[in-house]
N, C-alpha and C. Protein backbone atom coordinates (compact mmCIF):
# COMPACT_ATOMS: atom_id res chain seq x y z
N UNK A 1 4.36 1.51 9.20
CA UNK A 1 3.02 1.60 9.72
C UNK A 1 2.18 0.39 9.32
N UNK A 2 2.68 -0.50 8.34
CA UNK A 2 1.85 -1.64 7.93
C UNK A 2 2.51 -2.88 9.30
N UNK A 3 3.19 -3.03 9.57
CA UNK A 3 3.67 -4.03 10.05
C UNK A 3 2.67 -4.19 11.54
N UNK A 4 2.27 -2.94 12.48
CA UNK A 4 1.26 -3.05 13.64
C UNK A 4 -0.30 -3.63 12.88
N UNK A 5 -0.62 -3.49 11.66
CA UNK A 5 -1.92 -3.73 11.39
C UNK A 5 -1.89 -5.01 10.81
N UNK A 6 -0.52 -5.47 10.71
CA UNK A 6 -0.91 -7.06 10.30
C UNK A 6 -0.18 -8.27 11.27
N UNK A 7 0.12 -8.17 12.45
CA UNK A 7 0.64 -9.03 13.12
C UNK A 7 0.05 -9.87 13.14
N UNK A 8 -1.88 -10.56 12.79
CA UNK A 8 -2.27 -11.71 12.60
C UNK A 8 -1.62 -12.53 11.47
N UNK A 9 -0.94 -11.81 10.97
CA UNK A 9 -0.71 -12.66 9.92
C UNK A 9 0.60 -13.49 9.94
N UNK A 10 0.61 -14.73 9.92
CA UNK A 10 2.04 -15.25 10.24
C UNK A 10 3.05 -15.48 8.43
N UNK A 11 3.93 -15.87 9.09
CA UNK A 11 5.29 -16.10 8.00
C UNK A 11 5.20 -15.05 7.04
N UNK A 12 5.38 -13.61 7.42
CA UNK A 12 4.64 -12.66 6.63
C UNK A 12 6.21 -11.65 6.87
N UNK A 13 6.68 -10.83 5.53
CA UNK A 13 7.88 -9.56 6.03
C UNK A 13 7.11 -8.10 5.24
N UNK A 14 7.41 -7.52 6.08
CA UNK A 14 6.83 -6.14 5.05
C UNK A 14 7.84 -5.13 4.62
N UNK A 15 8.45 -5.06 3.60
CA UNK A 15 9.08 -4.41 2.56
C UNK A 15 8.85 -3.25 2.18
N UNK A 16 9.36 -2.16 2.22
CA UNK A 16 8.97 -1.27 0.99
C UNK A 16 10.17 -1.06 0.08
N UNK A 17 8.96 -1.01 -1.60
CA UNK A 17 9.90 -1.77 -2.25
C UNK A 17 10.38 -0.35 -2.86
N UNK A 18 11.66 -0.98 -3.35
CA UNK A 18 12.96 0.04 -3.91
C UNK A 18 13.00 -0.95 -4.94
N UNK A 19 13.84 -0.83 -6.12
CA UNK A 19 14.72 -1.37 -7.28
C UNK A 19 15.56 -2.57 -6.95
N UNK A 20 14.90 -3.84 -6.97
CA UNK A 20 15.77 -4.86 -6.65
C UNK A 20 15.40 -5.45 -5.79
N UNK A 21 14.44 -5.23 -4.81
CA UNK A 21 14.44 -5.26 -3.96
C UNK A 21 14.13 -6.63 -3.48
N UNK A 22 12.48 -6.80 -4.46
CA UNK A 22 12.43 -8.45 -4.36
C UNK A 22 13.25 -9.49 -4.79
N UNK A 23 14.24 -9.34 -5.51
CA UNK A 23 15.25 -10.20 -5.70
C UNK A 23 16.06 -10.35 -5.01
N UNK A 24 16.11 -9.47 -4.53
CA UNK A 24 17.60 -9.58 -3.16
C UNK A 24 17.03 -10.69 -2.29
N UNK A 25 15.61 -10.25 -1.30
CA UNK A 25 15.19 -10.82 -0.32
C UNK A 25 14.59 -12.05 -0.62
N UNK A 26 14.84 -12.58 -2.09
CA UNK A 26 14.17 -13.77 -2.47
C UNK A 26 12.74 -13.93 -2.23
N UNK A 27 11.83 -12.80 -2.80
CA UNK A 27 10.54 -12.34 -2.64
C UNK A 27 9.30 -12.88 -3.70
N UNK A 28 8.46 -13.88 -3.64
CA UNK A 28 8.31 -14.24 -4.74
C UNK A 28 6.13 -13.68 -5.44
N UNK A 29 6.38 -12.70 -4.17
CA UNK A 29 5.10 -11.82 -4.36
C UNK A 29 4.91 -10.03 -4.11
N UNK A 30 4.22 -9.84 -4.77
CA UNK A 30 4.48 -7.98 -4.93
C UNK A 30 2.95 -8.00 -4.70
N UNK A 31 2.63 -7.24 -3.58
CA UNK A 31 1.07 -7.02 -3.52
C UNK A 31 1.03 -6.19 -3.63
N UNK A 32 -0.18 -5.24 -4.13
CA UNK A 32 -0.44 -3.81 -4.76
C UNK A 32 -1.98 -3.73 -4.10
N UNK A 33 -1.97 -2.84 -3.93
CA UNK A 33 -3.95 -2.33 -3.45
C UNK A 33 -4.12 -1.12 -4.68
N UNK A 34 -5.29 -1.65 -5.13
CA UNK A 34 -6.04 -0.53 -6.13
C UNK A 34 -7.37 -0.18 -5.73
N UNK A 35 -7.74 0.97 -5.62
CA UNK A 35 -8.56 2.22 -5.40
C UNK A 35 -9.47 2.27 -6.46
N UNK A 36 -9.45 2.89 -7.52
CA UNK A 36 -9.84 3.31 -8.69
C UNK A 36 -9.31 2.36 -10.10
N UNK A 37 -9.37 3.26 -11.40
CA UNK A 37 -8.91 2.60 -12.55
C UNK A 37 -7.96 2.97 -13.26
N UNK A 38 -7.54 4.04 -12.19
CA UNK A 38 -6.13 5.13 -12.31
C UNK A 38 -5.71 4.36 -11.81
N UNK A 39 -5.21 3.73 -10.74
CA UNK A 39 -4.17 2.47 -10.19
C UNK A 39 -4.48 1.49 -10.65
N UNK A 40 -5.21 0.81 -11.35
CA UNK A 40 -5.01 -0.77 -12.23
C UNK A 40 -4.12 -0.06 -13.16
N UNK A 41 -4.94 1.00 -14.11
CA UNK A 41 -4.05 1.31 -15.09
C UNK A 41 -2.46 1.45 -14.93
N UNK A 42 -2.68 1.89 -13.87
CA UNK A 42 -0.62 2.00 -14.01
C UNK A 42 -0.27 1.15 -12.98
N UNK A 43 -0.43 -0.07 -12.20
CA UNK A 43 -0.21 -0.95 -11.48
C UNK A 43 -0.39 -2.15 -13.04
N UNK A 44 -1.34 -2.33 -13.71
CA UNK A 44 -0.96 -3.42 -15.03
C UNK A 44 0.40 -2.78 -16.12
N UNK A 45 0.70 -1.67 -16.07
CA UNK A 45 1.45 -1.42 -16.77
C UNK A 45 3.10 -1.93 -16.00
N UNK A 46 3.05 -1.45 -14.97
CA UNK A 46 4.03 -2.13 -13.90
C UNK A 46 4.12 -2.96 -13.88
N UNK A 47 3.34 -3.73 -13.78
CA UNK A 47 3.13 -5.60 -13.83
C UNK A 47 3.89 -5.88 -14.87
N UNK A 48 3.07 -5.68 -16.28
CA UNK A 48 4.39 -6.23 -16.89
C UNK A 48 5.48 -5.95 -17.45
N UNK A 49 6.11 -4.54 -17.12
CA UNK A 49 7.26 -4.25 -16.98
C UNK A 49 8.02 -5.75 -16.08
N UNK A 50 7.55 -5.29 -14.81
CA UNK A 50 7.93 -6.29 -13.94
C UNK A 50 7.78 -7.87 -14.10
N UNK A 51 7.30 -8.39 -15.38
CA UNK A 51 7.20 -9.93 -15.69
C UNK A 51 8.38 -9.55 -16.52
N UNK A 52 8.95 -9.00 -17.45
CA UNK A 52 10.04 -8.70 -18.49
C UNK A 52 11.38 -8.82 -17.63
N UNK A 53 11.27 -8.07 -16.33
CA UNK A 53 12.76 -8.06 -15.26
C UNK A 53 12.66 -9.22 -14.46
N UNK A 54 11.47 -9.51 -13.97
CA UNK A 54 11.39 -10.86 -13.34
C UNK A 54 10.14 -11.52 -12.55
N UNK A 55 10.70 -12.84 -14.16
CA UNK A 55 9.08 -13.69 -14.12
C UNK A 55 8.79 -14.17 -12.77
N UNK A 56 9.75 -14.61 -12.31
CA UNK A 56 8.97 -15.42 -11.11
C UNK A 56 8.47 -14.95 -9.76
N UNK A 57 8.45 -13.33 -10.11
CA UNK A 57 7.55 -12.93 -9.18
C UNK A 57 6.20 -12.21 -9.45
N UNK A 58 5.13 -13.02 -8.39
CA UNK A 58 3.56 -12.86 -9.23
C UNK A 58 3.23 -11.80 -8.04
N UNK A 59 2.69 -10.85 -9.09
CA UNK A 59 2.05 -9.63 -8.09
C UNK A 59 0.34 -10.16 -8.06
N UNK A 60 0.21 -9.58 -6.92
CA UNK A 60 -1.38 -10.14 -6.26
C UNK A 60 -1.70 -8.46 -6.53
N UNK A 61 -3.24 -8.04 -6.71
CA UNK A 61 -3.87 -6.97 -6.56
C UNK A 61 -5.12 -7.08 -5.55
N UNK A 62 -5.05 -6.30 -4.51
CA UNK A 62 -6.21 -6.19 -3.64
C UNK A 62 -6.58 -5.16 -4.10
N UNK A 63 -8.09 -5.46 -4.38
CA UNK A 63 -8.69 -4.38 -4.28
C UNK A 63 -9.32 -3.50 -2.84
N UNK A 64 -9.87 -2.16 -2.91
CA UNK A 64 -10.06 -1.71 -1.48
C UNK A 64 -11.98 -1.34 -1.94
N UNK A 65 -11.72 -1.49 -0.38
CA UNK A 65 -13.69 -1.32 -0.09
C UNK A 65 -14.04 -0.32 -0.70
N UNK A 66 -15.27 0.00 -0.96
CA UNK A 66 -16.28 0.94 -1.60
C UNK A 66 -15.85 1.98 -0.44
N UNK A 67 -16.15 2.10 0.57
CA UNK A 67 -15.83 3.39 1.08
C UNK A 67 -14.40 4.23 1.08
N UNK A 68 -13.36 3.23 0.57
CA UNK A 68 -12.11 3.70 0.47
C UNK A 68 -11.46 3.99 -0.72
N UNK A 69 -12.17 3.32 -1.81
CA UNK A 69 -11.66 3.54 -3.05
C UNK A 69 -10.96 5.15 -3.84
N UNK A 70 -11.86 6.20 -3.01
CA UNK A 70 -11.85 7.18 -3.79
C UNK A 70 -11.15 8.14 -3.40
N UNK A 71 -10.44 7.64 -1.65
CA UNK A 71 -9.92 8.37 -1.19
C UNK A 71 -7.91 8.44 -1.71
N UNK A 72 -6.99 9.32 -2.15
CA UNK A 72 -5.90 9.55 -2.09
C UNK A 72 -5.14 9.69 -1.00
N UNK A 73 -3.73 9.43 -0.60
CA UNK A 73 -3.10 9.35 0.02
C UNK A 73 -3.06 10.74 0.10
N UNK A 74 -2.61 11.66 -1.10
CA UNK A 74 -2.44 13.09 -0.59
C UNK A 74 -3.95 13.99 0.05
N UNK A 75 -4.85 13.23 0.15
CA UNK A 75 -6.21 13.57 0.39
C UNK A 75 -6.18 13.50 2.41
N UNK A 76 -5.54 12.40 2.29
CA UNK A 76 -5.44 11.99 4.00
C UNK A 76 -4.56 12.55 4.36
N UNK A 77 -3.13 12.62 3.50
CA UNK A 77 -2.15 14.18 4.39
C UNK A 77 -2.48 14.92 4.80
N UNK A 78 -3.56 15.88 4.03
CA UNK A 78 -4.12 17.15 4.01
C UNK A 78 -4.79 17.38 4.97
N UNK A 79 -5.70 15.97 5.30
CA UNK A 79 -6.60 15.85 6.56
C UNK A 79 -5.49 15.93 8.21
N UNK A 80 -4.43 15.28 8.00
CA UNK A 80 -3.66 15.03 8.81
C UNK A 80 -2.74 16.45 9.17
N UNK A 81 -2.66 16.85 7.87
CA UNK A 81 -2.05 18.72 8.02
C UNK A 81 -2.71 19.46 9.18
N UNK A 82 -4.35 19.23 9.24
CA UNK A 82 -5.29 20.14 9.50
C UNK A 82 -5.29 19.54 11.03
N UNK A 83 -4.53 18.28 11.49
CA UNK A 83 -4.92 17.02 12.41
C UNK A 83 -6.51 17.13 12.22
N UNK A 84 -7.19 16.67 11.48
CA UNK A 84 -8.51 16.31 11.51
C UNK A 84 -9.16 14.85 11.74
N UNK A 85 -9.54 14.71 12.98
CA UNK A 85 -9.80 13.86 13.33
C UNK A 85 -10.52 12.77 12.52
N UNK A 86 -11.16 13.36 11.48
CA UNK A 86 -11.31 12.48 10.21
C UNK A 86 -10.38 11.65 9.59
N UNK A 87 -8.95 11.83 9.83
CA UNK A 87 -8.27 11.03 9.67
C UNK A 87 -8.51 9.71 10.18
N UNK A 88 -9.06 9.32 11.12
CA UNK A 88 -9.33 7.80 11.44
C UNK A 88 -10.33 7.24 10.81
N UNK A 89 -11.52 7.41 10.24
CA UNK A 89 -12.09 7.02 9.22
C UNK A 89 -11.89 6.61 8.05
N UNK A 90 -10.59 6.74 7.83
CA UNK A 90 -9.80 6.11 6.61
C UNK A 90 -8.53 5.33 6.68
N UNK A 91 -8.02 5.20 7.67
CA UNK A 91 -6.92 4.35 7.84
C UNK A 91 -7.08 3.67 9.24
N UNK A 92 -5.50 2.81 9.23
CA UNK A 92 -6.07 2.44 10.74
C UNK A 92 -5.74 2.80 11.77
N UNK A 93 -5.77 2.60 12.82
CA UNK A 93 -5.46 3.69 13.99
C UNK A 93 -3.84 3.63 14.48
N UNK A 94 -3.06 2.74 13.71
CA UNK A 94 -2.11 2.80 14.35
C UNK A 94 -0.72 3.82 12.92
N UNK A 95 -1.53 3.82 11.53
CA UNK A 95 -1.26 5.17 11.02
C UNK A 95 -1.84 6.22 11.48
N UNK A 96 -3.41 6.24 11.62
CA UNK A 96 -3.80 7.60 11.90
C UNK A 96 -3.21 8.43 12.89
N UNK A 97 -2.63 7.41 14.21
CA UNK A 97 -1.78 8.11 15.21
C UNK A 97 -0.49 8.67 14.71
N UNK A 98 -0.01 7.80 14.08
CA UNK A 98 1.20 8.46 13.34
C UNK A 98 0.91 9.84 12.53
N UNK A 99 0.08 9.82 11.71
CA UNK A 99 0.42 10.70 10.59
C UNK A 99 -0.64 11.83 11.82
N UNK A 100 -1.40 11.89 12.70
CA UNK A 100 -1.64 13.14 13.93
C UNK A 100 -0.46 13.47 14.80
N UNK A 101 0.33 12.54 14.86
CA UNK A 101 1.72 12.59 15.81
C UNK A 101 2.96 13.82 15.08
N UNK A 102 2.96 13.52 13.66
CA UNK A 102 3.71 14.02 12.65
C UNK A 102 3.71 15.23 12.54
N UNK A 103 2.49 15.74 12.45
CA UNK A 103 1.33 17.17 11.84
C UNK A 103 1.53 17.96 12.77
């Protein structure tokens, strides 16, 4: 579902990552989005786990907008359980169709 919302972006692959994963594909960035201070906290703890297995890949952290920060993934399932059209207010339309398609 990430790959329709970023086609502006060129020389770009989207991964989801498993154990190894960036090493295999010769990956030399791990981007993370944080919400809150519950995901730095355990996204920095990851980090440097992940400098100990392997330095030469630098994770970037985006942070997310004020209106999105507070929302959970299992928060938008739930919405998507109910198909509540509120689901598009928080993601973008080419998940929100998915996860209404799913439900």
């Amino acid at each position: 579902m990430v790959r329709p919302g970023q086609k502006r972006v060129p020389y770009r692959r989207v991964y989801r990552v498993a154990g190894g994963l960036l090493q295999t594909h010769d990956i030399r960035f791990n981007i993370r989005g944080l919400r809150a201070t519950q995901d730095f906290n355990y996204e920095f703890e990851m980090h440097g786990i992940n400098c100990d297995i392997a330095p030469e890949i630098n994770t970037v952290f985006l942070v997310a907008p004020p209106e999105l920060q507070f929302v959970s993934s299992s928060t938008i399932k739930e919405l998507a359980s109910y198909r509540s059209p509120a689901v598009r207010k928080y993601v973008t339309p080419c998940v929100a169709s998915a996860l209404l398609d799913e439900n």
